[in-house]
Protein backbone atom coordinates (compact mmCIF):
# COMPACT_ATOMS: atom_id res chain seq x y z
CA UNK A 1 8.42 -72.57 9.89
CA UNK A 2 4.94 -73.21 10.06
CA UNK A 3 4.11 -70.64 12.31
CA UNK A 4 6.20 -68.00 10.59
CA UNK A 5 4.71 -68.71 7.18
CA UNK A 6 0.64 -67.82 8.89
CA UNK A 7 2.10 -65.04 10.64
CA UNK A 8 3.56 -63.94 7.37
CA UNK A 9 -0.18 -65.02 5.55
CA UNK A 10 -1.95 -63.17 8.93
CA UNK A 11 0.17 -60.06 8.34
CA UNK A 12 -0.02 -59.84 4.32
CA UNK A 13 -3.46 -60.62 5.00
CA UNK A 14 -3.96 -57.16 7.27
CA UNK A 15 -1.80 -55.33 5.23
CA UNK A 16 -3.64 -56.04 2.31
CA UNK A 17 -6.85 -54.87 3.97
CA UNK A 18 -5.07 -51.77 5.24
CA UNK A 19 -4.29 -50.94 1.99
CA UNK A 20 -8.07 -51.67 0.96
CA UNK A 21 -9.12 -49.08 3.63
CA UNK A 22 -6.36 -46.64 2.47
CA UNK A 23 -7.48 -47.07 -1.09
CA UNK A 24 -11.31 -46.34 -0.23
CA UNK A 25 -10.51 -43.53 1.65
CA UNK A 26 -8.94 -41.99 -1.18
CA UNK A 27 -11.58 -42.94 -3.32
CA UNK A 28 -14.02 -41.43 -0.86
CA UNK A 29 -12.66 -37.73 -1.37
CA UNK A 30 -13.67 -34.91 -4.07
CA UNK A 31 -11.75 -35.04 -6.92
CA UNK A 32 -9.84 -31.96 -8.29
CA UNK A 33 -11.68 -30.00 -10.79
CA UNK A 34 -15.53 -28.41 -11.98
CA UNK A 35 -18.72 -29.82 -10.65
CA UNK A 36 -22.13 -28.71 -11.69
CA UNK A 37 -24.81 -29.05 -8.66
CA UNK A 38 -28.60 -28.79 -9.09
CA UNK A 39 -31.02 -27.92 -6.32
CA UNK A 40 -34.48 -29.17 -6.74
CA UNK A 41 -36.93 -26.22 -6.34
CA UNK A 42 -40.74 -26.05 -6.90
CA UNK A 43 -42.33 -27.13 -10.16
CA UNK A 44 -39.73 -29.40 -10.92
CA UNK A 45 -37.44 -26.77 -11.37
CA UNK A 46 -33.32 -27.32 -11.44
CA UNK A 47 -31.46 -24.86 -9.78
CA UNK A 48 -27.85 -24.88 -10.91
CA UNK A 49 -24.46 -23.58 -9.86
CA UNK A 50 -20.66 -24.56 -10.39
CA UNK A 51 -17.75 -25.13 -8.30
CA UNK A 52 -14.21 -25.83 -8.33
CA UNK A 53 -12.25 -28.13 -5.90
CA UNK A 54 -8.79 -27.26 -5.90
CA UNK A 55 -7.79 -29.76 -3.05
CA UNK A 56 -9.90 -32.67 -0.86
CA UNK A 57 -10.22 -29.60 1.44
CA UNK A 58 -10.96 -26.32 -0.57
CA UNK A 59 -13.13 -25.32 -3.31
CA UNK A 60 -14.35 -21.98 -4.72
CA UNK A 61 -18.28 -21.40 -6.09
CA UNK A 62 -18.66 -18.71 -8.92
CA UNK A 63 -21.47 -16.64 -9.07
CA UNK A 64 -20.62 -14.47 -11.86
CA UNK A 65 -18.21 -12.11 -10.27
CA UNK A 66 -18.50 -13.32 -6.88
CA UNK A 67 -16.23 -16.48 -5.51
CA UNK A 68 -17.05 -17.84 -2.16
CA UNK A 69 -14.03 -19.62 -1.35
CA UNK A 70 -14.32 -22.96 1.08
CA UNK A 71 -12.77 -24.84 3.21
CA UNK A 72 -14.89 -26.44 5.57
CA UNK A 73 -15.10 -29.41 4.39
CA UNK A 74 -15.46 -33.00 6.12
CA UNK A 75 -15.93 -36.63 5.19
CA UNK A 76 -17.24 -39.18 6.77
CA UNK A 77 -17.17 -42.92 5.54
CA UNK A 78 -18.76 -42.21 1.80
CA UNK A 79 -20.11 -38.84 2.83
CA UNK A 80 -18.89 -35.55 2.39
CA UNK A 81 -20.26 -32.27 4.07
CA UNK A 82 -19.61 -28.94 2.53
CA UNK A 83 -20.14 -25.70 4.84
CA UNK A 84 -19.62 -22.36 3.34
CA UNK A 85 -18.37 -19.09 4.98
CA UNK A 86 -20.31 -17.64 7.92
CA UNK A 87 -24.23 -19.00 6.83
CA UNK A 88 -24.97 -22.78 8.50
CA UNK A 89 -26.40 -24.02 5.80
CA UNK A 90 -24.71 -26.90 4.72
CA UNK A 91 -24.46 -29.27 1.31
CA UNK A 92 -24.24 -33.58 2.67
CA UNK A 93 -24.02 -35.81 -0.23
CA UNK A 94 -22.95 -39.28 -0.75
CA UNK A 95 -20.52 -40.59 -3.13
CA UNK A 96 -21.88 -41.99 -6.61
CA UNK A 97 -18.13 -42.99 -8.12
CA UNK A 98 -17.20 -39.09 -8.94
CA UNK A 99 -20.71 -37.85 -8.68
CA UNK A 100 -22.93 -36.89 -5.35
CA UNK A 101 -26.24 -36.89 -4.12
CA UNK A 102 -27.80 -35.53 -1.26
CA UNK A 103 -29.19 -32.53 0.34
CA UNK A 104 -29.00 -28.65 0.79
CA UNK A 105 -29.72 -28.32 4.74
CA UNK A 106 -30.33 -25.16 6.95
CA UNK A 107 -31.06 -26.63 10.58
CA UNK A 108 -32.62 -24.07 12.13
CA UNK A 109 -35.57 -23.34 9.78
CA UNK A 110 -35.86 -27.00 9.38
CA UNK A 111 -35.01 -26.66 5.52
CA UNK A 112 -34.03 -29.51 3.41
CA UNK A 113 -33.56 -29.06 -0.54
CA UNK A 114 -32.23 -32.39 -2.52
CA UNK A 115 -28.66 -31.96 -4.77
CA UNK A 116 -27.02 -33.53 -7.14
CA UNK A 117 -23.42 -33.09 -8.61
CA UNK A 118 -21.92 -34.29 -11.41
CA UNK A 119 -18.24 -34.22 -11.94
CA UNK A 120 -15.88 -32.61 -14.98
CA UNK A 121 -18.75 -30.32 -15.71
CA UNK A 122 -18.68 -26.63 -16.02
CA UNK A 123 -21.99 -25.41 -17.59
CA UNK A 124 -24.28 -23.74 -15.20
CA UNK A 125 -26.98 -24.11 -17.76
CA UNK A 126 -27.57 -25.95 -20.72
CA UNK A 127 -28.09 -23.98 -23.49
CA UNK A 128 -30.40 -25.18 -26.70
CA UNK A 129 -30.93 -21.80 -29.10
CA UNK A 130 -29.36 -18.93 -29.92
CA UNK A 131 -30.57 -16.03 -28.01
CA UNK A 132 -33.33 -14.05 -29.84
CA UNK A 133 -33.85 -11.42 -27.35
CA UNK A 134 -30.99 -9.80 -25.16
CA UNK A 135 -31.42 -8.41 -21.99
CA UNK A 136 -29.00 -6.01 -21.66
CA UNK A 137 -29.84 -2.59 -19.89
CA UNK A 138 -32.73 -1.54 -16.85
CA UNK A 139 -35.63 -3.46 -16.04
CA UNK A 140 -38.69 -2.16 -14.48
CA UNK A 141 -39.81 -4.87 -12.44
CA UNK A 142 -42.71 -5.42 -9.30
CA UNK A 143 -42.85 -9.48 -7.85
CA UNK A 144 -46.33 -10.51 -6.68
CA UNK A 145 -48.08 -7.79 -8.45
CA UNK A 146 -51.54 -7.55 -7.11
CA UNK A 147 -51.00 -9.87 -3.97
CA UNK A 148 -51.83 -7.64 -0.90
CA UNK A 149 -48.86 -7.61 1.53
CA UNK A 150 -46.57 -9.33 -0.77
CA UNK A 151 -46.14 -7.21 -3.74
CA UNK A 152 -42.79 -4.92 -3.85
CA UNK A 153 -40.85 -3.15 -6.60
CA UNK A 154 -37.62 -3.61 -8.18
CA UNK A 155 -34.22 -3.00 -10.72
CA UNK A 156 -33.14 -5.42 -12.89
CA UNK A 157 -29.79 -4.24 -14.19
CA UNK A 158 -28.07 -6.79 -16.91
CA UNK A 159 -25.36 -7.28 -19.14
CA UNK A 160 -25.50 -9.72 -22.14
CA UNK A 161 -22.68 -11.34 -24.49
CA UNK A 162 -24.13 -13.96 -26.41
CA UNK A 163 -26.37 -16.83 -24.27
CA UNK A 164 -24.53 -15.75 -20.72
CA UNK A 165 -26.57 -13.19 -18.87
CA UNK A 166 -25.28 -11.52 -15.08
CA UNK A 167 -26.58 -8.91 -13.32
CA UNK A 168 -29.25 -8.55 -10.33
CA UNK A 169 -31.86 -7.64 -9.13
CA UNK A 170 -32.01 -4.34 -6.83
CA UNK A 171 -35.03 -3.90 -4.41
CA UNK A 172 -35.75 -1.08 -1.97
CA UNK A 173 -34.27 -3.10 0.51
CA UNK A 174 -30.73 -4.22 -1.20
CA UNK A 175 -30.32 -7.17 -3.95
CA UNK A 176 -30.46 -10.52 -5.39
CA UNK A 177 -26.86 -10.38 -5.17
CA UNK A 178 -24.21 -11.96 -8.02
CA UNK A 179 -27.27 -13.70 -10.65
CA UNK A 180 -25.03 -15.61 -13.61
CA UNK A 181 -26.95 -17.06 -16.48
CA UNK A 182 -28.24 -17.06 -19.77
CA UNK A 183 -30.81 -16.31 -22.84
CA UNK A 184 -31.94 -19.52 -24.30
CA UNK A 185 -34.07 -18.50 -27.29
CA UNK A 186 -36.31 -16.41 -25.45
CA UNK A 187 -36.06 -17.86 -22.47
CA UNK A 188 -33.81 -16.19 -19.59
CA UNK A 189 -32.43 -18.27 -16.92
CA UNK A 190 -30.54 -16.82 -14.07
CA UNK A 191 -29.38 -18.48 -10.52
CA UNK A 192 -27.33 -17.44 -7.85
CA UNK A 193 -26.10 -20.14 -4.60
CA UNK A 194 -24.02 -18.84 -1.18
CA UNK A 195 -24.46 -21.40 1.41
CA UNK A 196 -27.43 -19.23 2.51
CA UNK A 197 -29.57 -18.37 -0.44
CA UNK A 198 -30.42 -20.35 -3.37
CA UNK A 199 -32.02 -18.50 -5.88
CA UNK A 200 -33.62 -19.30 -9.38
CA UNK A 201 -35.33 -16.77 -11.89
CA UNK A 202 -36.70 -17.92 -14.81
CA UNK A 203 -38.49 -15.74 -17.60
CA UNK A 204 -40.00 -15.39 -20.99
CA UNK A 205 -38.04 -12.26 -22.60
CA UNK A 206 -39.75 -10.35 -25.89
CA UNK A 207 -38.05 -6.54 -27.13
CA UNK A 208 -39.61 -4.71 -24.22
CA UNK A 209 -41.18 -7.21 -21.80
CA UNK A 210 -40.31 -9.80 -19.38
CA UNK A 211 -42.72 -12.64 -17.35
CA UNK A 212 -41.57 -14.67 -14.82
CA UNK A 213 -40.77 -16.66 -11.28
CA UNK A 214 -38.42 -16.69 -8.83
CA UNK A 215 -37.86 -19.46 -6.65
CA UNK A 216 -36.25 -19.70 -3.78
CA UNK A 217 -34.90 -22.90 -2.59
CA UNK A 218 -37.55 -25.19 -2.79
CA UNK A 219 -40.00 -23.48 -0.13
CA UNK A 220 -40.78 -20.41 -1.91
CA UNK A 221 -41.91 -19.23 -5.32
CA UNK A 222 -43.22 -15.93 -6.36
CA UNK A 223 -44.42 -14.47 -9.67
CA UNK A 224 -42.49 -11.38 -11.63
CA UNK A 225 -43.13 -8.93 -14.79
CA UNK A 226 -40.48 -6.48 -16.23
CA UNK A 227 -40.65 -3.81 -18.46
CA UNK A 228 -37.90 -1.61 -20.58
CA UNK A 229 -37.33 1.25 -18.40
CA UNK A 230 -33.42 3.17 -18.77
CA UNK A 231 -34.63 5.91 -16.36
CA UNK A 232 -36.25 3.66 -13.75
CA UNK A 233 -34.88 4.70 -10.46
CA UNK A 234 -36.28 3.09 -7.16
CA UNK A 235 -37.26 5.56 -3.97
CA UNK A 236 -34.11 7.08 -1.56
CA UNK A 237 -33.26 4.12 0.90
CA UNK A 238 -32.80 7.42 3.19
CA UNK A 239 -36.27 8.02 3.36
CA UNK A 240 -37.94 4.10 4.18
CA UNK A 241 -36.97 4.12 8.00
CA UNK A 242 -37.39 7.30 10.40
CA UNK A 243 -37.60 8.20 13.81
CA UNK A 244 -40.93 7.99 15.37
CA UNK A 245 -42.43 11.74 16.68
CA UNK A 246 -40.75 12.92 19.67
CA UNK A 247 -37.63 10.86 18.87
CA UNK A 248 -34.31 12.31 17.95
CA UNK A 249 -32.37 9.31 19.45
CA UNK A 250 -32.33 5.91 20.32
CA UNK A 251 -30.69 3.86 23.08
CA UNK A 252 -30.13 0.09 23.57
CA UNK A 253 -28.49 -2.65 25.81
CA UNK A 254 -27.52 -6.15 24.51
CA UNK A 255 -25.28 -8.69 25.29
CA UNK A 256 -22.04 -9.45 23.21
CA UNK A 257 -21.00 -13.26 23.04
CA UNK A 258 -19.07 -12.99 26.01
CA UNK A 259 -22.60 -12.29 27.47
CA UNK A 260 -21.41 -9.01 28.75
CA UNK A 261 -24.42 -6.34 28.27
CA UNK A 262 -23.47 -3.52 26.06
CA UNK A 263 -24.95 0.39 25.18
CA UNK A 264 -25.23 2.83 23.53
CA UNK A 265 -24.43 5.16 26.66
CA UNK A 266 -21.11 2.81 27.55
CA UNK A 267 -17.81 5.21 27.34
CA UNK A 268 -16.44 3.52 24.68
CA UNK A 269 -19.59 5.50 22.20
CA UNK A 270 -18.99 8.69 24.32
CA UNK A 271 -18.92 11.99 22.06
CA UNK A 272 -18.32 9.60 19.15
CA UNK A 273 -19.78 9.24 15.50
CA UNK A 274 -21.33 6.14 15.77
CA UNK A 275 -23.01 3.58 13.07
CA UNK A 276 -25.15 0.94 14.07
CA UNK A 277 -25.88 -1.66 11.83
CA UNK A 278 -28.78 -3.77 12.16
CA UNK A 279 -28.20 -7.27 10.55
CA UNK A 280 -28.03 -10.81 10.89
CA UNK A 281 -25.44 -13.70 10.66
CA UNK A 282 -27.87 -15.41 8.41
CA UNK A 283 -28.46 -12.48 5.56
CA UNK A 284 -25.87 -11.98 2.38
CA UNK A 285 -26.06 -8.58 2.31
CA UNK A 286 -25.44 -7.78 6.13
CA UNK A 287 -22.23 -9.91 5.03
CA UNK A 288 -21.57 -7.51 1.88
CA UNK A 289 -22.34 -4.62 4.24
CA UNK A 290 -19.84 -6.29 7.37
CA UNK A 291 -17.25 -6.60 4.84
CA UNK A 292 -17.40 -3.38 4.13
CA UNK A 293 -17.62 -1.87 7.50
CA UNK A 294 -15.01 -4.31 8.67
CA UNK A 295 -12.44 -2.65 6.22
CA UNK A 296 -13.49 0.95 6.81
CA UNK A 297 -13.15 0.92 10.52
CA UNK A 298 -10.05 -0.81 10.29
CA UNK A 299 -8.46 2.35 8.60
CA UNK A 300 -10.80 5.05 10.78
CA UNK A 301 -10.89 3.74 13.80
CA UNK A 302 -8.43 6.39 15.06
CA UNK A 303 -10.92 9.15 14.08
CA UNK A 304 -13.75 10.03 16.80
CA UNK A 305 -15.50 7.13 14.81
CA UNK A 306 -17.39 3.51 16.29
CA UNK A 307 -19.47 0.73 14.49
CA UNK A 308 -21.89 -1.37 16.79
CA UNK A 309 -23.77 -3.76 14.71
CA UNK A 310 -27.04 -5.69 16.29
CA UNK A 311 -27.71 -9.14 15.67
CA UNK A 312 -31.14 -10.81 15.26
CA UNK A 313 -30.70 -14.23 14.86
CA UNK A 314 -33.15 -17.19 14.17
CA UNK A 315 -30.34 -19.22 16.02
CA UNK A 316 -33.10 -21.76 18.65
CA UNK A 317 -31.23 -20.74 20.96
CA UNK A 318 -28.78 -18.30 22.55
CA UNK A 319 -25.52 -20.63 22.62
CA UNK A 320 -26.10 -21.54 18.68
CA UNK A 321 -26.31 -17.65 18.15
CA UNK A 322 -23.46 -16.99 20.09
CA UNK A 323 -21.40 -19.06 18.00
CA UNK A 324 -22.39 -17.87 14.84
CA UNK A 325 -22.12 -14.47 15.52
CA UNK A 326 -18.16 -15.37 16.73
CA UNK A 327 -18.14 -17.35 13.36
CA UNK A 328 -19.17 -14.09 11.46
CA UNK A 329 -16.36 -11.65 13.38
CA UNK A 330 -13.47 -14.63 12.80
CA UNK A 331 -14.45 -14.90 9.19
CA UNK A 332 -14.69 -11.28 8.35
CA UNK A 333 -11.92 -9.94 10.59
CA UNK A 334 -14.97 -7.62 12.49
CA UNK A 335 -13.43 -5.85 15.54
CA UNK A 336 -16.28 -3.85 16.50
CA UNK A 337 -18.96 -5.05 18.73
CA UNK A 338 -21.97 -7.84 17.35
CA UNK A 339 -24.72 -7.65 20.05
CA UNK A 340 -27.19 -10.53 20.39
CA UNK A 341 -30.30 -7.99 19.84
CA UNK A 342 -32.63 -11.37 19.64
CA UNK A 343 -32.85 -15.05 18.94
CA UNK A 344 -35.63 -17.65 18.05
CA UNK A 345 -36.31 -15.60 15.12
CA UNK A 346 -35.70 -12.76 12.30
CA UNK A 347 -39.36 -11.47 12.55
CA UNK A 348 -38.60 -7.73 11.68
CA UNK A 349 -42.14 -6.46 13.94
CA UNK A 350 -40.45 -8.40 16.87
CA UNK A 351 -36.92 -6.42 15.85
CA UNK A 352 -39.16 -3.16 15.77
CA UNK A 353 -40.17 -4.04 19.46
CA UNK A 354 -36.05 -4.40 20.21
CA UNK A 355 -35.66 -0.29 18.90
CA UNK A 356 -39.28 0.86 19.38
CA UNK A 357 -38.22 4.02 18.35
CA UNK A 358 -38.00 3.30 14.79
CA UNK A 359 -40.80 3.15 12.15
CA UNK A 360 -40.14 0.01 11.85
CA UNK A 361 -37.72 -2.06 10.34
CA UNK A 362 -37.72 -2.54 7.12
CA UNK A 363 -34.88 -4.28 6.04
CA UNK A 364 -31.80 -6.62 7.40
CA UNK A 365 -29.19 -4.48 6.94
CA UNK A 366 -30.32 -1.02 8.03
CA UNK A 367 -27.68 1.77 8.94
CA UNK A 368 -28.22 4.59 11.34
CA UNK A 369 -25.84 7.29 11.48
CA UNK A 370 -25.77 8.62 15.19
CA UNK A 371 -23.18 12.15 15.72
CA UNK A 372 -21.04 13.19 18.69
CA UNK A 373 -23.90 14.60 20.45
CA UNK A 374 -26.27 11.10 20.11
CA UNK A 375 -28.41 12.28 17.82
CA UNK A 376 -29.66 10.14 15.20
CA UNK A 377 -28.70 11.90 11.52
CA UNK A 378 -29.80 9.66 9.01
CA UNK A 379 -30.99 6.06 8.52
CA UNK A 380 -30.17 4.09 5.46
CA UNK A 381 -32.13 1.42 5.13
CA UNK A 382 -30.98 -2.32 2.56
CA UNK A 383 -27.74 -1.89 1.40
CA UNK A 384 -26.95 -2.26 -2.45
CA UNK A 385 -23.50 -4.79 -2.38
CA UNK A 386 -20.90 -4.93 -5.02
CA UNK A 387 -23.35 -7.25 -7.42
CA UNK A 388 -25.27 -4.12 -7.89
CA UNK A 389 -21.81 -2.07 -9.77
CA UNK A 390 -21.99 1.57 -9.79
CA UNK A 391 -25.02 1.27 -7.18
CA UNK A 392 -22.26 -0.12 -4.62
CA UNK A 393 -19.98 2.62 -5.59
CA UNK A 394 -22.16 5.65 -5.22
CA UNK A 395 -22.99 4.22 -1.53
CA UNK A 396 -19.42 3.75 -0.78
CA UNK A 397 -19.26 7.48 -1.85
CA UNK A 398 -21.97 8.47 0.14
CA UNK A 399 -21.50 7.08 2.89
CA UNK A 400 -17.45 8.01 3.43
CA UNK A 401 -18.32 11.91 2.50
CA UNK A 402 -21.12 11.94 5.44
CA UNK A 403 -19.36 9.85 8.20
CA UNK A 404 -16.56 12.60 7.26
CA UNK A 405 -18.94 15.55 7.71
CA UNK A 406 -19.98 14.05 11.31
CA UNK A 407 -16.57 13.25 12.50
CA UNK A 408 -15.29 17.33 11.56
CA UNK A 409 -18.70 18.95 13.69
């Protein structure tokens, strides 16, 4: 009897410890429901955005109209790690009972931004006042004004009910993608988070005027002014990249990520409309843009029609970029070539070197519209994504009416 009553005490003992383990594992695990996270950027400034976990193993961020939805996500002991689609950068917290801290991480550019995130909280930011000013209509805007090299022009396009403020920010380039906000008093507010970007803007609105900085992540910070300006329009984005003199083609050979080398002049381009994209794994709007092309050559790829899209990756090396480009196809659904153009870096003078028949580039994306015969037809440099609203739809317009008029010639 003895010895059955401490085996019984041995095994109530282990199950009791089992069920200790069991219960911390549970505990250990996001909750259902809204979280508010704050990045720490420069100057002390917070950096918000919200998400919503609908299971231990999905969640969705909102960014205005945008929702990433995740489900990469991993724990370990009282950690959790939170990877979006596609970009590397990952969130690694620590439990603090339903809350988190921890860090924002990108590996490869050796990037490290603290977080925090509270639980059962949806407000992206606080708000204090009524709004005296509203920000509703198109902004006039130029970042770094004055600072040689740095300085470049933009669109600020906004809508306004009440506090909340979304909209963007349209460059020459592309955008500032899905911004979500609001008006506090006079002071405007707007952030935006992917898993790639992080981006603040913060600014002191009057009637006509607005002064600011945008931060990005905690490594970058740059000064902005705004003005009023309903007929601003920014220069053609089919006019920034060109053709050098004596060019009226280009040509190209880089590996896909079955290391296989890949050109222009293989059969499968052969008296074929063909768009080359130049982009990166790492940049939102080369994903806006894939996304895009993905879906369009799905439904034209039995036209005379072909995407090839070149990668420049700052991936250290060519395994790592490898695997992210695969990551990009699997999560987009891509089924046209992604060539490894170059790795070790996103320099865009060491991309010119890659196509030294260019200008230069200018921009991750950039488009160039080659026609049966191999020449090149047009180059469209940025690419304004569905944040930007009617923008997105008058390049979708665009840019089915001209691949049409190449594929008839």
């Amino acid at each position: 009897m003895r010895y059955i009553l401490g085996f019984l005490v041995t095994l109530l003992m282990f199950s009791c410890k089992n069920e200790s383990k069991v219960e911390t594992a549970k505990e250990n695990q996001l909750k259902t429901g809204t979280y508010r996270a704050v990045l720490q950027t420069k100057d002390n400034q917070q950096l918000p955005f919200v998400f919503e976990v609908e299971s231990k193993d999905k969640l969705k961020i909102y960014n205005a109209d945008e929702v990433i939805e995740v489900d990469e996500i991993k724990y370990r002991n009282d950690s959790v790690f939170i990877t979006t689609p596609v970009f590397e950068g990952y969130i690694a917290t620590t439990f603090e009972g339903d809350n988190l801290k921890g860090s924002f991480i990108k590996e490869s550019l050796n990037r490290v931004v603290p977080i925090t995130i509270e639980y059962d909280n949806d407000k992206r930011f606080m708000v204090n006042k009524d709004a005296s000013q509203d920000v509703s209509g198109i902004w006039e805007t130029v970042f770094s004004k004055g600072v040689e090299g740095d300085e470049y022009i933009a669109k600020g396009v906004f809508k306004q009910q009440g506090n909340k403020v979304t909209g963007t920010f349209r460059t020459t380039t592309g955008d500032y993608r899905y911004l979500e906000g609001v008006v506090d008093g006079d002071q405007m507010k707007l952030s935006t988070f992917d898993g790639a970007h992080a981006f603040l803007f913060t600014a002191k609105v009057s009637d006509s005027t607005m002064e600011g900085t945008f931060y990005s992540g905690n490594h970058w910070k740059e000064p902005f002014i705004a003005k009023r300006n309903k007929d601003y329009q920014l220069p053609s984005a089919n006019t920034l990249t060109y053709l050098k003199e004596g060019y009226d083609s280009i040509d190209f050979v880089f590996p896909n990520t079955s290391d296989e080398l890949v050109g222009l002049k293989d059969d499968r381009f052969k008296d074929k409309v063909v768009i080359v994209q130049i982009m990166g794994t790492w940049c939102p709007n080369c994903l806006d843009e894939s996304k895009y092309y993905a879906e369009y050559y799905k439904t034209h790829k039995d036209k005379d029609l072909e995407f090839i899209a070149l990668a420049f990756e700052y991936a250290k090396d060519k395994e790592t970029a490898f695997s992210r480009i695969d990551r990009l196809m699997a999560d987009v659904g891509i089924e046209y070539p992604v060539l490894l153009a170059q790795y070790g870096t996103s320099n865009k003078e060491k991309a010119q070197e890659k196509l030294p028949m260019l200008n230069h580039v200018l921009s991750y994306p950039t488009s160039i519209f080659i026609d049966k015969k191999g020449k090149v037809r047009k180059i469209h440099t940025g690419f304004n994504g569905p944040a930007t609203g009617e923008k997105y739809i008058e390049f979708k317009t665009e840019f089915e009416n001209f691949v049409a008029e190449l594929l008839v010639e």
